[in-house]
C-alpha atoms as a PDB file:
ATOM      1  CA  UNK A   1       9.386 -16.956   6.466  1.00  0.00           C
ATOM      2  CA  UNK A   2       8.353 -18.552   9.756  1.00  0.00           C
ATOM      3  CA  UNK A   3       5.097 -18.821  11.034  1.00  0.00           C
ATOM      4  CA  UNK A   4       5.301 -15.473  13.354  1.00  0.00           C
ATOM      5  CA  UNK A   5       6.124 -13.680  10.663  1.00  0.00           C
ATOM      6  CA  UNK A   6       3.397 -14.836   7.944  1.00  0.00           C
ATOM      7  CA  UNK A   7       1.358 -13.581  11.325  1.00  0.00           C
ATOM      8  CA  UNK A   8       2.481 -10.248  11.238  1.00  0.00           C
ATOM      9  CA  UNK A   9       2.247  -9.659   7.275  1.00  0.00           C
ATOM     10  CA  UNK A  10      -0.387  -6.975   6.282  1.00  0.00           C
ATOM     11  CA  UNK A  11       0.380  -7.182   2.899  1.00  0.00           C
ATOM     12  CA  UNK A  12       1.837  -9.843   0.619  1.00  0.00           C
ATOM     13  CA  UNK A  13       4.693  -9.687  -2.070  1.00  0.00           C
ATOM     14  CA  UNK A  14       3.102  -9.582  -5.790  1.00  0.00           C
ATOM     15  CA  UNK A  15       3.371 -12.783  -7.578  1.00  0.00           C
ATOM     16  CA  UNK A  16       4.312 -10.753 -10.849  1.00  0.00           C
ATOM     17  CA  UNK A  17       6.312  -7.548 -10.459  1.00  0.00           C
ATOM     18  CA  UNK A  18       7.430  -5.224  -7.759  1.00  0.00           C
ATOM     19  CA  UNK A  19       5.698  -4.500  -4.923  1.00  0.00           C
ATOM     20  CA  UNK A  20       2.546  -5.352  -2.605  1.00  0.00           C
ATOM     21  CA  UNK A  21      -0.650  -6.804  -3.216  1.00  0.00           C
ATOM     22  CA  UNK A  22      -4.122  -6.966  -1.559  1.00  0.00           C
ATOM     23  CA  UNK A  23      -4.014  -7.229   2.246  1.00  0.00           C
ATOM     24  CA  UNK A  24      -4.341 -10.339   4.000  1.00  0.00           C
ATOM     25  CA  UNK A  25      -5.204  -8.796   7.609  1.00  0.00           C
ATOM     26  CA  UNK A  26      -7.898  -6.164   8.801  1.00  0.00           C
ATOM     27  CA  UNK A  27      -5.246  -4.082  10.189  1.00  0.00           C
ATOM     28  CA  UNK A  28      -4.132  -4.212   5.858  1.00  0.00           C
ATOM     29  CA  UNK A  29      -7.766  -3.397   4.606  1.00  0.00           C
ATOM     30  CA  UNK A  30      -8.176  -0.452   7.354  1.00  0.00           C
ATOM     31  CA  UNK A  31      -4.901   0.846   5.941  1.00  0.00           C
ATOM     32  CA  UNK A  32      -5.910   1.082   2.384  1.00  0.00           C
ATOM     33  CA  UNK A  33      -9.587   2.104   3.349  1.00  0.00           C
ATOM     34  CA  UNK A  34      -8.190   4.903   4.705  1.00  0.00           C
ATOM     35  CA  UNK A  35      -5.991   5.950   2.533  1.00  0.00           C
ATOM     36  CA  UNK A  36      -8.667   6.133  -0.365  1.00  0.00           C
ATOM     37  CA  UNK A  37     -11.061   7.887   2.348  1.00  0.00           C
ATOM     38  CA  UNK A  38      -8.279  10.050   2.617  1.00  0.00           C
ATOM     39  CA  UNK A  39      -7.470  10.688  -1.009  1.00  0.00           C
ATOM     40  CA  UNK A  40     -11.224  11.142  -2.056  1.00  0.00           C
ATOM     41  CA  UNK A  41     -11.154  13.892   1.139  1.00  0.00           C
ATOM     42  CA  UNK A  42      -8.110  15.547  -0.379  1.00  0.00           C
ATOM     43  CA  UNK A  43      -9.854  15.655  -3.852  1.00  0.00           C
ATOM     44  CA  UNK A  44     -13.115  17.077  -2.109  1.00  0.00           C
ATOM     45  CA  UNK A  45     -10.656  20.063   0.482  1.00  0.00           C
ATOM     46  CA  UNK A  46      -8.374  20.644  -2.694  1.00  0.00           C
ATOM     47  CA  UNK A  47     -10.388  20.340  -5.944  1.00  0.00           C
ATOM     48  CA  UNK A  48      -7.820  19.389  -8.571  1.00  0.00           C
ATOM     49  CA  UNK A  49      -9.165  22.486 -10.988  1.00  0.00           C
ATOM     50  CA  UNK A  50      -8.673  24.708  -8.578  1.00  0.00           C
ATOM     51  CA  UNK A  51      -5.292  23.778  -6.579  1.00  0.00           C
ATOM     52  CA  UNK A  52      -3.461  21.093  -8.569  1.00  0.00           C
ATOM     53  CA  UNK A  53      -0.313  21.706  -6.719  1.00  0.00           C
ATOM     54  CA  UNK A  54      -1.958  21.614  -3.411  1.00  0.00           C
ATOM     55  CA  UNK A  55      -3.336  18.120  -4.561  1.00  0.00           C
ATOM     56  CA  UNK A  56      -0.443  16.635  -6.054  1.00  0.00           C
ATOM     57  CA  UNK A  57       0.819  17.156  -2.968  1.00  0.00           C
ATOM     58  CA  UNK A  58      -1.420  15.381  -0.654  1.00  0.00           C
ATOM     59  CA  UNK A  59      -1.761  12.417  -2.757  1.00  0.00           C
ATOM     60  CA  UNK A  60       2.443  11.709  -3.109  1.00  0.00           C
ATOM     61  CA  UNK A  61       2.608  12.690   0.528  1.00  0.00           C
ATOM     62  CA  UNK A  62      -0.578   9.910   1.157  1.00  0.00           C
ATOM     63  CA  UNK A  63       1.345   7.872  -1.297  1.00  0.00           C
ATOM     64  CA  UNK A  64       4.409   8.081   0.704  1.00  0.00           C
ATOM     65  CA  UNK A  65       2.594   7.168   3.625  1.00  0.00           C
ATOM     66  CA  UNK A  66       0.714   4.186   2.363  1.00  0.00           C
ATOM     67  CA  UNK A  67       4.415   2.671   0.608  1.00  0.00           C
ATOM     68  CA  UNK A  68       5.998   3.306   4.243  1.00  0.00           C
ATOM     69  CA  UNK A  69       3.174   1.519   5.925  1.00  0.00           C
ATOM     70  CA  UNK A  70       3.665  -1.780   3.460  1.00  0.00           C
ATOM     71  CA  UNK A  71       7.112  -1.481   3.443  1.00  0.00           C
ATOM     72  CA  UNK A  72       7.242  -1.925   7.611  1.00  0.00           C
ATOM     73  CA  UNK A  73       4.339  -4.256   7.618  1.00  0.00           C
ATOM     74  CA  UNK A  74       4.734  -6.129   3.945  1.00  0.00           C
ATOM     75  CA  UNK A  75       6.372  -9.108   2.871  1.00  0.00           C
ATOM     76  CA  UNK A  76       9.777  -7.822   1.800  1.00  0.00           C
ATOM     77  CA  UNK A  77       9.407  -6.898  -2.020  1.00  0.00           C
ATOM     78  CA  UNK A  78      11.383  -7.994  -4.749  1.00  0.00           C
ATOM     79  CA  UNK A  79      10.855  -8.389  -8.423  1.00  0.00           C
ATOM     80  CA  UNK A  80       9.001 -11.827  -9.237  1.00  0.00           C
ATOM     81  CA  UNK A  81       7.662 -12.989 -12.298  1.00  0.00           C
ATOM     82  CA  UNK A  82       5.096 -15.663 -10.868  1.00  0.00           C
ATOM     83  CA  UNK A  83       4.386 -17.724  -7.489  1.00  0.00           C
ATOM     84  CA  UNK A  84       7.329 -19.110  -6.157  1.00  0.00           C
ATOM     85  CA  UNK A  85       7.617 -22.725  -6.401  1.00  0.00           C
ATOM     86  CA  UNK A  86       9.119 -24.773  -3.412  1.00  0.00           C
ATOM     87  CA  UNK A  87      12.047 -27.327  -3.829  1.00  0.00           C
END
């Protein structure tokens, strides 16, 4: 990956597994601020006692959300099992 694009990265690859890690950027922590903001908001509007479908629902359409969000502004993912090693 060139520099630009190590610029532009929000969120890293995970060094073990599938996926993203922590953010590197602001832009990255503002993104997964709000979506906990947002989930604790959903949990507080739709109390999971009361309307667990209603709630399920929020959080796998917040979920969806947050995986789109890494996906256009993450590393490309890929399975790893440790940190890469250059040759």
């Amino acid at each position: 990956m060139n520099k630009r694009d190590q610029a532009d990265v929000w969120f890293p690859r995970k060094s073990y597994g599938w996926g993203w890690g922590l953010p590197l950027r602001w832009q990255g922590w503002l993104v997964l601020l709000g979506f906990v903001g947002l989930t604790a908001l959903s949990s507080w509007v739709f109390p999971p006692d009361q309307h667990p479908l209603a709630f399920g629902l929020s959080l796998a359409l917040l979920s969806l959300l947050l995986t789109g969000i890494c996906w256009l502004k993450g590393e490309p993912p890929r399975w790893q099992w440790g940190a890469e090693t250059k040759k």
